[in-house]
PDB file of N, CA and C in Angstrom:
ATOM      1  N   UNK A   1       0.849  -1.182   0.000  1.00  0.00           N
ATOM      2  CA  UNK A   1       0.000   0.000   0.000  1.00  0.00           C
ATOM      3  C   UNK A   1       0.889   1.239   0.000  1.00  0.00           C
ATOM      4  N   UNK A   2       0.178   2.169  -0.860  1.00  0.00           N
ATOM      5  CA  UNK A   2       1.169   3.565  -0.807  1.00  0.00           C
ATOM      6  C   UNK A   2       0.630   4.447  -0.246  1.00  0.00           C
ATOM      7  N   UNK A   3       1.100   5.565   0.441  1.00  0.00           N
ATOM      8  CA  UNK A   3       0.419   6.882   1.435  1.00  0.00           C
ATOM      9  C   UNK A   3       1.377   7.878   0.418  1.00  0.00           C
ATOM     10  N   UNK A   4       0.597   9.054   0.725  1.00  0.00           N
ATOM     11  CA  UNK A   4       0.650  10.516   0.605  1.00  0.00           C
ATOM     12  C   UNK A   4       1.541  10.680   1.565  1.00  0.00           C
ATOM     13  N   UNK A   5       2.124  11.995   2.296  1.00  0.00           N
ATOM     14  CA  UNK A   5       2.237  12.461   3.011  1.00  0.00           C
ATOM     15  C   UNK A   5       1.384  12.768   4.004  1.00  0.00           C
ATOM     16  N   UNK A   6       0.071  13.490   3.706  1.00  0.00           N
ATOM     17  CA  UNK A   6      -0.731  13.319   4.400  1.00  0.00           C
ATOM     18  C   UNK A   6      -1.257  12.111   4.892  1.00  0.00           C
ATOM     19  N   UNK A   7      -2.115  11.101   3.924  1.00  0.00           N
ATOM     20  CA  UNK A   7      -2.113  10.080   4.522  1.00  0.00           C
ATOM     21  C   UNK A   7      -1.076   9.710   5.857  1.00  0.00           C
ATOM     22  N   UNK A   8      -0.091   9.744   4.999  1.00  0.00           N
ATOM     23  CA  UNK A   8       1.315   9.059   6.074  1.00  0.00           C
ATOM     24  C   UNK A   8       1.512   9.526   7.471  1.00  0.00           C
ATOM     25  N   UNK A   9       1.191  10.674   7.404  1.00  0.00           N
ATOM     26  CA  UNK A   9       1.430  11.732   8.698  1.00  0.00           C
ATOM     27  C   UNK A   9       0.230  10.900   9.319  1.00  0.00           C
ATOM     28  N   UNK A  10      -0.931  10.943   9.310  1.00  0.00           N
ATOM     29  CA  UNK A  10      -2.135  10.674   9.912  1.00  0.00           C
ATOM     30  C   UNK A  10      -2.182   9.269  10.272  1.00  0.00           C
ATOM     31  N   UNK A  11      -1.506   8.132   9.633  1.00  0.00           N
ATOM     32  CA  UNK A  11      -1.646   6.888   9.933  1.00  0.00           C
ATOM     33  C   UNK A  11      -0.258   6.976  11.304  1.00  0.00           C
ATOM     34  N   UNK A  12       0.617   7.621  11.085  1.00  0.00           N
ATOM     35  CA  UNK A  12       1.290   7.642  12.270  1.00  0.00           C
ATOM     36  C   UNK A  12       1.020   8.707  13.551  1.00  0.00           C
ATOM     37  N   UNK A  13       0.075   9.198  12.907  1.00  0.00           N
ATOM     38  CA  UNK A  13       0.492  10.183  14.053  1.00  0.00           C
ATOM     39  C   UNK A  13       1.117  11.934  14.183  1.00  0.00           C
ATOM     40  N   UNK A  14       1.332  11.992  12.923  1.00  0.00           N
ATOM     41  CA  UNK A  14       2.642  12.862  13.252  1.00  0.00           C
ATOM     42  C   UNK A  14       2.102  14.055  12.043  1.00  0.00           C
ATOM     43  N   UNK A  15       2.574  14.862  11.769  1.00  0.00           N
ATOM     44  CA  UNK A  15       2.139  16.595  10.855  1.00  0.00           C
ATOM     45  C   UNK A  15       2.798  15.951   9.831  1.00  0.00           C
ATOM     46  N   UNK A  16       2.566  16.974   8.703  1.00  0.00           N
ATOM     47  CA  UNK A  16       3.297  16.401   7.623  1.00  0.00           C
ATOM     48  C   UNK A  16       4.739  17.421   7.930  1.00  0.00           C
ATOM     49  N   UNK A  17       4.386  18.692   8.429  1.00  0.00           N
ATOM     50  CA  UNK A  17       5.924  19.090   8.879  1.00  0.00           C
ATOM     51  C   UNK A  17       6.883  18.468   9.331  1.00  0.00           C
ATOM     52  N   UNK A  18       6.536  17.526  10.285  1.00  0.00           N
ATOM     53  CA  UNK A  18       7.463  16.871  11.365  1.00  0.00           C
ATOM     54  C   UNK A  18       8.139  15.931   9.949  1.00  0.00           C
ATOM     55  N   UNK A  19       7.252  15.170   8.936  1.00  0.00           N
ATOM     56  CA  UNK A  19       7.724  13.813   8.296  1.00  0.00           C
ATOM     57  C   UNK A  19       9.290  15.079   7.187  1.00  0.00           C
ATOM     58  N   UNK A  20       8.258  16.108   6.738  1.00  0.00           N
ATOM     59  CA  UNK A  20       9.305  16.581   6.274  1.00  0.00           C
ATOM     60  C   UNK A  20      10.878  17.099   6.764  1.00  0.00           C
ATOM     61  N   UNK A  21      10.360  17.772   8.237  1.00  0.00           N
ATOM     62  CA  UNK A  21      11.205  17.526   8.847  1.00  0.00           C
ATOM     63  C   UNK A  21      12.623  16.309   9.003  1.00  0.00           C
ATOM     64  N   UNK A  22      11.783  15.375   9.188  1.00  0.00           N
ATOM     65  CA  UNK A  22      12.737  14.423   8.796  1.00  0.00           C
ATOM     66  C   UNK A  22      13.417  13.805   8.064  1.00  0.00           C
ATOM     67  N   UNK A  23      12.890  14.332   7.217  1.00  0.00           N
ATOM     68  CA  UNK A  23      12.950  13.672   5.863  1.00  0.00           C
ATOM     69  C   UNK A  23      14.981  14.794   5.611  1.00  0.00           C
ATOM     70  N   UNK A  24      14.575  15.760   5.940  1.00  0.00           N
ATOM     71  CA  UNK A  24      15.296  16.715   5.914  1.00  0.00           C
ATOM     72  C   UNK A  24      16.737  16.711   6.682  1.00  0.00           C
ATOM     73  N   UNK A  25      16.473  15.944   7.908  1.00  0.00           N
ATOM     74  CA  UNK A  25      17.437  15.629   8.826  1.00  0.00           C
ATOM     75  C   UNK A  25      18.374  14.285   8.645  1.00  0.00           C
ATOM     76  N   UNK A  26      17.565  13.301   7.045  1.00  0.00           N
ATOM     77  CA  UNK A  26      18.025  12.797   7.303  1.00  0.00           C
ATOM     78  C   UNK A  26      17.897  10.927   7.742  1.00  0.00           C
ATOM     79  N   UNK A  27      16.903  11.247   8.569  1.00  0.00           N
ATOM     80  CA  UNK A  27      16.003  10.052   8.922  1.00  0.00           C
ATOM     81  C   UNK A  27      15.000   9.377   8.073  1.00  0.00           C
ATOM     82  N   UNK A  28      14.471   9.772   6.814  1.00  0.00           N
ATOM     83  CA  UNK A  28      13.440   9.371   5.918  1.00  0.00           C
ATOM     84  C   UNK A  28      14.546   9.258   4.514  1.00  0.00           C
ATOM     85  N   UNK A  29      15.648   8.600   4.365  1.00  0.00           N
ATOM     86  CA  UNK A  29      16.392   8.981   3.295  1.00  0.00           C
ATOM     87  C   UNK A  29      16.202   8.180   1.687  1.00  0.00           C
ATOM     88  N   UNK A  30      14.900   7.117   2.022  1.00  0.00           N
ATOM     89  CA  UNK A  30      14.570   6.572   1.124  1.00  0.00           C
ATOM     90  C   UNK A  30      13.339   6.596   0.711  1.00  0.00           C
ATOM     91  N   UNK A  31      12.702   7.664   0.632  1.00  0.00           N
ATOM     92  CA  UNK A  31      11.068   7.994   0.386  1.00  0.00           C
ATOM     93  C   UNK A  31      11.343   8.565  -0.976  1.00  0.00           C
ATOM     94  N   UNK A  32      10.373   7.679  -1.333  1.00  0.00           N
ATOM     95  CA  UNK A  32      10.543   7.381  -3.415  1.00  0.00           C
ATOM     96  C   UNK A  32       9.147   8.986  -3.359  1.00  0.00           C
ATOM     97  N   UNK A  33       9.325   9.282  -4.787  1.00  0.00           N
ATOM     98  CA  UNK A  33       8.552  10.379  -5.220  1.00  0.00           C
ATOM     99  C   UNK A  33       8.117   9.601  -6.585  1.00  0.00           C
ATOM    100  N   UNK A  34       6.899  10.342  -6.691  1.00  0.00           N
ATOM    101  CA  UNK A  34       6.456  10.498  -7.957  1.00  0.00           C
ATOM    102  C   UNK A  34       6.868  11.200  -9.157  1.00  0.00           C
ATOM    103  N   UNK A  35       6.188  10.922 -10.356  1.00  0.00           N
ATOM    104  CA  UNK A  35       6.806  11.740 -11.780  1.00  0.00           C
ATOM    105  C   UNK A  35       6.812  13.265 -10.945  1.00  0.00           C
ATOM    106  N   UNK A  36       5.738  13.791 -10.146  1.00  0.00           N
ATOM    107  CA  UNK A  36       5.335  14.935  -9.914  1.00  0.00           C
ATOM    108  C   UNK A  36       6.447  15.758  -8.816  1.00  0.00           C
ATOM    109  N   UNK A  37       7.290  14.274  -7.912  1.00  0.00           N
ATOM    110  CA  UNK A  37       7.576  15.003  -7.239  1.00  0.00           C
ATOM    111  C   UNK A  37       7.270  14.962  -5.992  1.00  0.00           C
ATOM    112  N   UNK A  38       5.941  14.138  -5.797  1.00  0.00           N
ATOM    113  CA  UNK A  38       5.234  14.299  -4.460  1.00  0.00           C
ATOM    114  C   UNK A  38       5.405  12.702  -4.035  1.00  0.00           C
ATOM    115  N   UNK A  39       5.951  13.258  -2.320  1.00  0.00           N
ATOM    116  CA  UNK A  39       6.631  11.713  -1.682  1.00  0.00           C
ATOM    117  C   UNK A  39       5.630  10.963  -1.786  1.00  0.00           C
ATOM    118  N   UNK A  40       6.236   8.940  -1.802  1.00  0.00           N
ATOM    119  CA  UNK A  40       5.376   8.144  -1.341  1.00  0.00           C
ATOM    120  C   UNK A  40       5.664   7.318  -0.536  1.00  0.00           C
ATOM    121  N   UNK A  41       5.037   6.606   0.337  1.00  0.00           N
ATOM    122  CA  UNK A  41       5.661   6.309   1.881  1.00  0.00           C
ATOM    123  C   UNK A  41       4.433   5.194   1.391  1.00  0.00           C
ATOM    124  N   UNK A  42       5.943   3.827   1.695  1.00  0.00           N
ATOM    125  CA  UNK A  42       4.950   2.676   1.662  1.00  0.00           C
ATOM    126  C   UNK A  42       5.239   2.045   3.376  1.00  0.00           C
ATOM    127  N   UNK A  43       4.466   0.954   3.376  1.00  0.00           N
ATOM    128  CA  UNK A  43       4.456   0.027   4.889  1.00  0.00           C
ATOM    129  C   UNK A  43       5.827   0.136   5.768  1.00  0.00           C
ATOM    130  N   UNK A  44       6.874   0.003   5.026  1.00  0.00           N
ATOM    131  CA  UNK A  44       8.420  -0.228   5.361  1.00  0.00           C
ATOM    132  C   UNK A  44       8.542   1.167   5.969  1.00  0.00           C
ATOM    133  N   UNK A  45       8.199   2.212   4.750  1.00  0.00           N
ATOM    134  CA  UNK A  45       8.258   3.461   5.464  1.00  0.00           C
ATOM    135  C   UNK A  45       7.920   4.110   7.072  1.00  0.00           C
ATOM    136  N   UNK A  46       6.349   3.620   6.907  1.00  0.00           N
ATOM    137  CA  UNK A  46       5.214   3.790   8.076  1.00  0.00           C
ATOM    138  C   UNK A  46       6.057   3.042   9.217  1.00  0.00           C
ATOM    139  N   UNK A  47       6.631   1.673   9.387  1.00  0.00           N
ATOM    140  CA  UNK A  47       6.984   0.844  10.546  1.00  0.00           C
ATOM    141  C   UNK A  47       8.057   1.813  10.684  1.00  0.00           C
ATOM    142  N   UNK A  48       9.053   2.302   9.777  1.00  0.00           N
ATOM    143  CA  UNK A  48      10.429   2.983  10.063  1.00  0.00           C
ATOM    144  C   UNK A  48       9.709   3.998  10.679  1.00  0.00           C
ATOM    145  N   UNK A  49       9.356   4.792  10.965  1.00  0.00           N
ATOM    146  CA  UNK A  49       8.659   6.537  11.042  1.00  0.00           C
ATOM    147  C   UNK A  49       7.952   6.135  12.746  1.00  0.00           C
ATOM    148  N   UNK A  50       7.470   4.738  12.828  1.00  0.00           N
ATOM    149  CA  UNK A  50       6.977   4.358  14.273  1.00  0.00           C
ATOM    150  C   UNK A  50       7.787   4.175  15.245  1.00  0.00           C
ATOM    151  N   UNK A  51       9.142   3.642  14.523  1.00  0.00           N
ATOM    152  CA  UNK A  51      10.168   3.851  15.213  1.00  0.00           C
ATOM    153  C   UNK A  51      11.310   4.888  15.999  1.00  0.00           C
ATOM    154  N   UNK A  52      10.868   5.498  14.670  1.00  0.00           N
ATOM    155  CA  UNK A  52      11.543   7.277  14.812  1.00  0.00           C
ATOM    156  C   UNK A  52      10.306   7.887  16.085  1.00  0.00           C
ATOM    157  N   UNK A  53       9.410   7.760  16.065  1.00  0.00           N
ATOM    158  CA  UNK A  53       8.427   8.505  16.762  1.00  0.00           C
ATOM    159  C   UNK A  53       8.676   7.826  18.162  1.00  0.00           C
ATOM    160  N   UNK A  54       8.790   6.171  18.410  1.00  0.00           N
ATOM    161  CA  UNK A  54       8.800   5.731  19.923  1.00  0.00           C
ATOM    162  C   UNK A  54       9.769   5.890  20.278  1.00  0.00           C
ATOM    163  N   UNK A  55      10.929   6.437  19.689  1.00  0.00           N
ATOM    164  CA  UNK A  55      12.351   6.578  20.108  1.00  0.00           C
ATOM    165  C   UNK A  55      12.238   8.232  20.794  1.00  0.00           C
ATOM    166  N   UNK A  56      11.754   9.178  19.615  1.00  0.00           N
ATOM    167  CA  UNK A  56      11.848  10.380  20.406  1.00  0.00           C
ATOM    168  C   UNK A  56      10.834  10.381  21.181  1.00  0.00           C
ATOM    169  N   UNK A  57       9.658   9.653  21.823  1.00  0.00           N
ATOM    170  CA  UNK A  57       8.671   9.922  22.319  1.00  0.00           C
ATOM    171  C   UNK A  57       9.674   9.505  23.581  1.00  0.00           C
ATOM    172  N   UNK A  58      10.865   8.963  23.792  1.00  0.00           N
ATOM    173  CA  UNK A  58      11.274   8.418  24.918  1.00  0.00           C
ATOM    174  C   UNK A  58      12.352   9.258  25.448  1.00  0.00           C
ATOM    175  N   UNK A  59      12.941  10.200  24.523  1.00  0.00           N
ATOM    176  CA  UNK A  59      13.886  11.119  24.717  1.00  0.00           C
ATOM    177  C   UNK A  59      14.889  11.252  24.066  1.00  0.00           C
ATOM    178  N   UNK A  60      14.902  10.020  22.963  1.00  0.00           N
ATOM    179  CA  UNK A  60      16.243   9.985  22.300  1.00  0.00           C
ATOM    180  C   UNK A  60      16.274  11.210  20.932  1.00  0.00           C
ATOM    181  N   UNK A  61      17.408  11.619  21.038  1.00  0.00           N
ATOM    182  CA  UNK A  61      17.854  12.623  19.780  1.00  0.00           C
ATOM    183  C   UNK A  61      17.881  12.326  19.138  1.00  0.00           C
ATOM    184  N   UNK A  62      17.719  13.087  17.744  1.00  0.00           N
ATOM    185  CA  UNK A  62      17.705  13.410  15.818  1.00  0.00           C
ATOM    186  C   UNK A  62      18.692  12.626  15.594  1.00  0.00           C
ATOM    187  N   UNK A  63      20.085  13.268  16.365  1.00  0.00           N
ATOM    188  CA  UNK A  63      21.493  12.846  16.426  1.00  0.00           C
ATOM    189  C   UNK A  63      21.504  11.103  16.749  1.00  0.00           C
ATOM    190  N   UNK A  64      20.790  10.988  17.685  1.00  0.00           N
ATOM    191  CA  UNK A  64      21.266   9.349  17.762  1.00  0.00           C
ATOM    192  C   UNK A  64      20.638   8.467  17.107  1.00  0.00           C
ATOM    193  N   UNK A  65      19.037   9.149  16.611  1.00  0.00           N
ATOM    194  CA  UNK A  65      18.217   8.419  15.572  1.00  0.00           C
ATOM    195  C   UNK A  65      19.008   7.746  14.173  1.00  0.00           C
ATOM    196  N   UNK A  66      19.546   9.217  13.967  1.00  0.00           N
ATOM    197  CA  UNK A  66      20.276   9.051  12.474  1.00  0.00           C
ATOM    198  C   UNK A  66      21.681   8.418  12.640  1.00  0.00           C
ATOM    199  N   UNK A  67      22.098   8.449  13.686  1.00  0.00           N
ATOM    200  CA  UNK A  67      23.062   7.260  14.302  1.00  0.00           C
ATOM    201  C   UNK A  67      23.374   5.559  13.828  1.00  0.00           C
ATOM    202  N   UNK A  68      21.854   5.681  14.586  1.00  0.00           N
ATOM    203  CA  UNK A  68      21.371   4.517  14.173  1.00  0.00           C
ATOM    204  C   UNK A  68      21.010   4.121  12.758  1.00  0.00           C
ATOM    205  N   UNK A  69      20.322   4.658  11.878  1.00  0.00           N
ATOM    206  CA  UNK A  69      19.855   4.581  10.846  1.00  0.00           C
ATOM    207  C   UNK A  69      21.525   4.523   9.774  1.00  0.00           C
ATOM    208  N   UNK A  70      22.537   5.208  10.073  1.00  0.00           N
ATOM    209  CA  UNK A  70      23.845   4.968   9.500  1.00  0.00           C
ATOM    210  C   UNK A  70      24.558   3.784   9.691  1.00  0.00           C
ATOM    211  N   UNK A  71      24.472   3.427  11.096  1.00  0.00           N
ATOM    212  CA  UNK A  71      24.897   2.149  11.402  1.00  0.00           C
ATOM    213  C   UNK A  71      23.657   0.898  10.395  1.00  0.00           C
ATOM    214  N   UNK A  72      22.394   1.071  10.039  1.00  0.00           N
ATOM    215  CA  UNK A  72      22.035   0.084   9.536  1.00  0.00           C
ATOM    216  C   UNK A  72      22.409   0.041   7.878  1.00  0.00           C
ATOM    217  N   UNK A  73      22.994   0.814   7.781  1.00  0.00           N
ATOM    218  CA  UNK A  73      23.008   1.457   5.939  1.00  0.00           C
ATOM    219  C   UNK A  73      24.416   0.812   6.054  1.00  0.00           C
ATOM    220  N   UNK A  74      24.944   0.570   7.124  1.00  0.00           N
ATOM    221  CA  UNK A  74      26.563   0.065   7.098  1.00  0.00           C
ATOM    222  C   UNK A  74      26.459  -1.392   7.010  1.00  0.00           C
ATOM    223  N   UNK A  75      26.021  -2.071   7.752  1.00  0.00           N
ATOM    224  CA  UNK A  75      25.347  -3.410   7.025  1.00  0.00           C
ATOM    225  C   UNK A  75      25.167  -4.219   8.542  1.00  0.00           C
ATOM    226  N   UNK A  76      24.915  -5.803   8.556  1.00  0.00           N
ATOM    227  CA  UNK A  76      24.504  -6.261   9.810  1.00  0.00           C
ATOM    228  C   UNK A  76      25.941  -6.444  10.313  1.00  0.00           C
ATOM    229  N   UNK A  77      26.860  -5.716   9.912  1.00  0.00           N
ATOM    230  CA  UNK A  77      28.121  -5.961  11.228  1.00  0.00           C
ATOM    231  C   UNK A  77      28.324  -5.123  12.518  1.00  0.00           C
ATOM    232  N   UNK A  78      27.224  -4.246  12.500  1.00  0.00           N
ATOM    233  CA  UNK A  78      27.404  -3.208  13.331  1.00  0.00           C
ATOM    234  C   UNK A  78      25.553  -3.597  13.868  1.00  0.00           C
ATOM    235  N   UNK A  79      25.321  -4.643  13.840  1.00  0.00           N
ATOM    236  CA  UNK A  79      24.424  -4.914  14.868  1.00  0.00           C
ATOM    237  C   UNK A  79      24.446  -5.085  15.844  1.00  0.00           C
ATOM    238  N   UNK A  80      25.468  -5.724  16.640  1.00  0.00           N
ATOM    239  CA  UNK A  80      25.867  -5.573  17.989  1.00  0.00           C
ATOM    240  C   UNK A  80      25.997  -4.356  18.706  1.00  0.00           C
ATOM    241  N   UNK A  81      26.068  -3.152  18.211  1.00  0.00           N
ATOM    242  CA  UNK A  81      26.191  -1.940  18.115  1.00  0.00           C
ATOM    243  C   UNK A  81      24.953  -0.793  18.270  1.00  0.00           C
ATOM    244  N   UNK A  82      24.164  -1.607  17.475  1.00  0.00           N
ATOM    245  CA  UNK A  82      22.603  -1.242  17.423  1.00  0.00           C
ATOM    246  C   UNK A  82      21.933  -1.435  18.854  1.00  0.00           C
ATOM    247  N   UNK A  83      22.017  -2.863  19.027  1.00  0.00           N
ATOM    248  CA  UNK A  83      21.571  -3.189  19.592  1.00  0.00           C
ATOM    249  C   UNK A  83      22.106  -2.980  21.519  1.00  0.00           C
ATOM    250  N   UNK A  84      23.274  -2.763  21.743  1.00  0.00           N
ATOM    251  CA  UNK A  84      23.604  -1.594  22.646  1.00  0.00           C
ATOM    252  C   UNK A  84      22.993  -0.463  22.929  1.00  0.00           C
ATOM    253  N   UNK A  85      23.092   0.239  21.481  1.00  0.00           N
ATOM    254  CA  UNK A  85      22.467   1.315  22.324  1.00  0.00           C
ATOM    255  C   UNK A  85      20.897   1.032  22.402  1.00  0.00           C
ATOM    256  N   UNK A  86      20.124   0.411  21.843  1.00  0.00           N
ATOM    257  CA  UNK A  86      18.804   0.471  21.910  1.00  0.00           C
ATOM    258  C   UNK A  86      18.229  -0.046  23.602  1.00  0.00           C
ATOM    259  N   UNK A  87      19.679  -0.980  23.929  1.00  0.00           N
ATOM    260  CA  UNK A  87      19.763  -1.624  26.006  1.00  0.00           C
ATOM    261  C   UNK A  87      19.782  -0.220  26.515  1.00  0.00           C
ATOM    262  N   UNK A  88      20.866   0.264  26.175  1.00  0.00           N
ATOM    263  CA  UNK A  88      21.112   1.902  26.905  1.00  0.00           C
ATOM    264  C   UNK A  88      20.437   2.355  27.007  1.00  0.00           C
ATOM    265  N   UNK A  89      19.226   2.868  26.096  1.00  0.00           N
ATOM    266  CA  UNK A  89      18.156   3.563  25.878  1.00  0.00           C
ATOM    267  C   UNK A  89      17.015   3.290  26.786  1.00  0.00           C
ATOM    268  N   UNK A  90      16.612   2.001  26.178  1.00  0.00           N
ATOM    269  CA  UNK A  90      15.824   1.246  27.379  1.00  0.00           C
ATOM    270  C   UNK A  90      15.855   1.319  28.354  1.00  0.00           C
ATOM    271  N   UNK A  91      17.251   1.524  29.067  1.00  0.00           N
ATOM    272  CA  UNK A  91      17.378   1.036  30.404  1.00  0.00           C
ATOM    273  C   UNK A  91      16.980   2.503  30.904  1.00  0.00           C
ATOM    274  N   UNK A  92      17.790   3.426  30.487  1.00  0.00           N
ATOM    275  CA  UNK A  92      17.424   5.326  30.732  1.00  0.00           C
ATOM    276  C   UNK A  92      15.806   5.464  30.849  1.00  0.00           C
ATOM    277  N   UNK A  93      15.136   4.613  29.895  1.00  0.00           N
ATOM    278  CA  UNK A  93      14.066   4.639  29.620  1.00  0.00           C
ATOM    279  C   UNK A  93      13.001   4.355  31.145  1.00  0.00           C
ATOM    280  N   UNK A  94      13.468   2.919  31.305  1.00  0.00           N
ATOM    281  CA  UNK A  94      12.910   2.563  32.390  1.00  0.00           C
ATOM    282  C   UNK A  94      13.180   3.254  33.876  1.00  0.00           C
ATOM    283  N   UNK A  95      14.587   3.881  33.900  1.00  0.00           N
ATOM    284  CA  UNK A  95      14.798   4.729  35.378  1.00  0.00           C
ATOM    285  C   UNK A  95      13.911   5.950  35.024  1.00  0.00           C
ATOM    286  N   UNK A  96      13.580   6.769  34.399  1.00  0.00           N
ATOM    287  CA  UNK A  96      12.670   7.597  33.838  1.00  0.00           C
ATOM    288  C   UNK A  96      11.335   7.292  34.347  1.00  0.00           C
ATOM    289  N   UNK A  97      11.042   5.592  34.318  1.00  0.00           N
ATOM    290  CA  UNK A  97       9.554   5.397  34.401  1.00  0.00           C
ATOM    291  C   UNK A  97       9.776   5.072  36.260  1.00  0.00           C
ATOM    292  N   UNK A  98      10.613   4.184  36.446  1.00  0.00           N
ATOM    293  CA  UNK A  98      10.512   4.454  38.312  1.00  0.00           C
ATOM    294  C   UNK A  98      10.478   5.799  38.908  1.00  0.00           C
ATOM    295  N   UNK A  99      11.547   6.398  38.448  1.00  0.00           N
ATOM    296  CA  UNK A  99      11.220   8.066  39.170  1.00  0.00           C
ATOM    297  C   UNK A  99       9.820   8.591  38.878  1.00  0.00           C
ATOM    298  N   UNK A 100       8.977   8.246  37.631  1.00  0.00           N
ATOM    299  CA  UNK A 100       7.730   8.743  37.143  1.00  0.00           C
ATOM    300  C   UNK A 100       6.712   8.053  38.315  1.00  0.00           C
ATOM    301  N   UNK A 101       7.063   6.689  38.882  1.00  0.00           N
ATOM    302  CA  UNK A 101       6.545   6.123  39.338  1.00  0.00           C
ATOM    303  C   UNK A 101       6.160   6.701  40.840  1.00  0.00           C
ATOM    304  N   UNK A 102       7.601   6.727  41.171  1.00  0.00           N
ATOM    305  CA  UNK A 102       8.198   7.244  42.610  1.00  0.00           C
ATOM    306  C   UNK A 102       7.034   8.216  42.730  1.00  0.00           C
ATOM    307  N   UNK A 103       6.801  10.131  41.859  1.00  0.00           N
ATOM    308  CA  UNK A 103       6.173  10.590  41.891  1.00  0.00           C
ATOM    309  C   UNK A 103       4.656  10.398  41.918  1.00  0.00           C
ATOM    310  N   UNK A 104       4.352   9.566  41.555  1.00  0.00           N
ATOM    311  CA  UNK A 104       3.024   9.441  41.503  1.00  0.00           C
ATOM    312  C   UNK A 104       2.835   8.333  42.856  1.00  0.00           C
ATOM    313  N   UNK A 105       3.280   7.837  43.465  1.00  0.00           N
ATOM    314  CA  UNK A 105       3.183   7.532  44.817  1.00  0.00           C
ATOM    315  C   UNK A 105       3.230   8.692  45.726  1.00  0.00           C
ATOM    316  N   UNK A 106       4.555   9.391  45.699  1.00  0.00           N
ATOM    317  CA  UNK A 106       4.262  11.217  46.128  1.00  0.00           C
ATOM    318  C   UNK A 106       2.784  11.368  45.981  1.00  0.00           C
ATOM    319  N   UNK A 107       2.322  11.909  45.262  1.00  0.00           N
ATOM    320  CA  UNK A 107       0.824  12.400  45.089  1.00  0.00           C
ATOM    321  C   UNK A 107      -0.053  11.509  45.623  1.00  0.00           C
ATOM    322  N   UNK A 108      -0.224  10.246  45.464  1.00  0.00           N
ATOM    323  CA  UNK A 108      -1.231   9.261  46.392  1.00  0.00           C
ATOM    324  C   UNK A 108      -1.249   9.838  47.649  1.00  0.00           C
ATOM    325  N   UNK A 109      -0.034   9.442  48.172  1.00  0.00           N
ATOM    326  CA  UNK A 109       0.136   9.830  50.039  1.00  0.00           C
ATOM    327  C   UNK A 109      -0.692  10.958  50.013  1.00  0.00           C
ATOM    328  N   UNK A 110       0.142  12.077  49.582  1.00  0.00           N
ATOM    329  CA  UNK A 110      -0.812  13.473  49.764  1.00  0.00           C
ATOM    330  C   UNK A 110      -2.214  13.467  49.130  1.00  0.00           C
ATOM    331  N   UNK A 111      -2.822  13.064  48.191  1.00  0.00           N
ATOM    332  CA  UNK A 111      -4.327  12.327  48.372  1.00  0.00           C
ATOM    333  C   UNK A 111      -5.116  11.825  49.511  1.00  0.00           C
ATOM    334  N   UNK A 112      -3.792  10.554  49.866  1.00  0.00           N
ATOM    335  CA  UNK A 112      -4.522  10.341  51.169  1.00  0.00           C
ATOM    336  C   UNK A 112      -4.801  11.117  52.432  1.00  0.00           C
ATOM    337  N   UNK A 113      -3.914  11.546  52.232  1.00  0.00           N
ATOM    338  CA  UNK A 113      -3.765  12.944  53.398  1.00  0.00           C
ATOM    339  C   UNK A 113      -4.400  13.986  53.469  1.00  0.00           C
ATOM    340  N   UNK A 114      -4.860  14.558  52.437  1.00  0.00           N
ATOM    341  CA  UNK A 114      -6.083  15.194  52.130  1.00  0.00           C
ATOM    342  C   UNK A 114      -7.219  14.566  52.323  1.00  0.00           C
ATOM    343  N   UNK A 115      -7.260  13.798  52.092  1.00  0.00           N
ATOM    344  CA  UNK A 115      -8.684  12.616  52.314  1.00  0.00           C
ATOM    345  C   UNK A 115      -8.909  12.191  53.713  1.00  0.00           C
ATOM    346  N   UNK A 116      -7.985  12.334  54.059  1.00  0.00           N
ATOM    347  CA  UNK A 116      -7.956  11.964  55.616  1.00  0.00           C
ATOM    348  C   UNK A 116      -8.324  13.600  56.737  1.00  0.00           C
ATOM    349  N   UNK A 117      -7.727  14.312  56.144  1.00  0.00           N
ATOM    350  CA  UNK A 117      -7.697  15.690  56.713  1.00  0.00           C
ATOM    351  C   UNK A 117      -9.873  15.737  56.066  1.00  0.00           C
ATOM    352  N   UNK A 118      -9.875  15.674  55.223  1.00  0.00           N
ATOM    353  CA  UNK A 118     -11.026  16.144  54.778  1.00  0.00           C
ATOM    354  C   UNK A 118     -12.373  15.310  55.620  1.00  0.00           C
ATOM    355  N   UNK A 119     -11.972  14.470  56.093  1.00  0.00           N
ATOM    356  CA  UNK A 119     -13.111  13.602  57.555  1.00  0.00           C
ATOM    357  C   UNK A 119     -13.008  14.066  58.572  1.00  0.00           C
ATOM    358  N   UNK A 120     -12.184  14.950  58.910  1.00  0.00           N
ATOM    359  CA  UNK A 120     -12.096  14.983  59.793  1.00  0.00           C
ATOM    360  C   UNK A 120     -12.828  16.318  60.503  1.00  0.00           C
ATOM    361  N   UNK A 121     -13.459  16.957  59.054  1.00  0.00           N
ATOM    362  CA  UNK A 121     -14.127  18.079  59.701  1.00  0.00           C
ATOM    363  C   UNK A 121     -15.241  18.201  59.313  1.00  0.00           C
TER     364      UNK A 121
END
């Protein structure tokens, strides 16, 4: 199946600025065009672009996106490599979600504490 840009933006999620954006940076470096000119973004595309999106949705940089995306254009010898940093990431990822966690136990207590203060009058 082939997408527009628009289409494409909308099945992921994302503006068509942002795809151009990327496209620009670097990260979209194989999005075929038409006679006209105007991109087309097939399935391969869409899964790549979900990736780009759960990566920065987690904190990771343009810089390490396209990192990555160089290391795969280099071929599967630098998979071990990949796959490092994607542990690294993860792992940043997950201390991110305990401290997120931590906080939102913060706020319970003081819920309860309010809740408790609030019977009492």
């Amino acid at each position: 199946m082939e997408y527009t840009i628009g289409k494409a933006a909308e099945a992921v999620g994302l503006t068509t600025y942002t795809l151009r954006y990327y496209e620009k940076e670097g990260l979209l470096p194989e999005i075929k065009r038409d006679k006209q000119g105007i991109r087309i973004f097939n399935e391969k595309d869409l899964s790549w672009i979900g990736l780009i999106r759960c990566l920065r949705n987690t904190g990771m940089s343009i810089s390490d996106i396209k990192y990555i995306l160089d290391l795969i254009r280099e071929g599967e010898h630098t998979l071990p490599e990949r796959i490092e940093i994607l542990k690294s990431h993860k792992k940043k990822v997950q201390m991110q979600m305990e401290e997120l966690q931590a906080h939102i136990d913060k706020i319970d207590k003081t819920l309860d504490w309010y809740s408790d203060k609030n019977r009492n009058y």
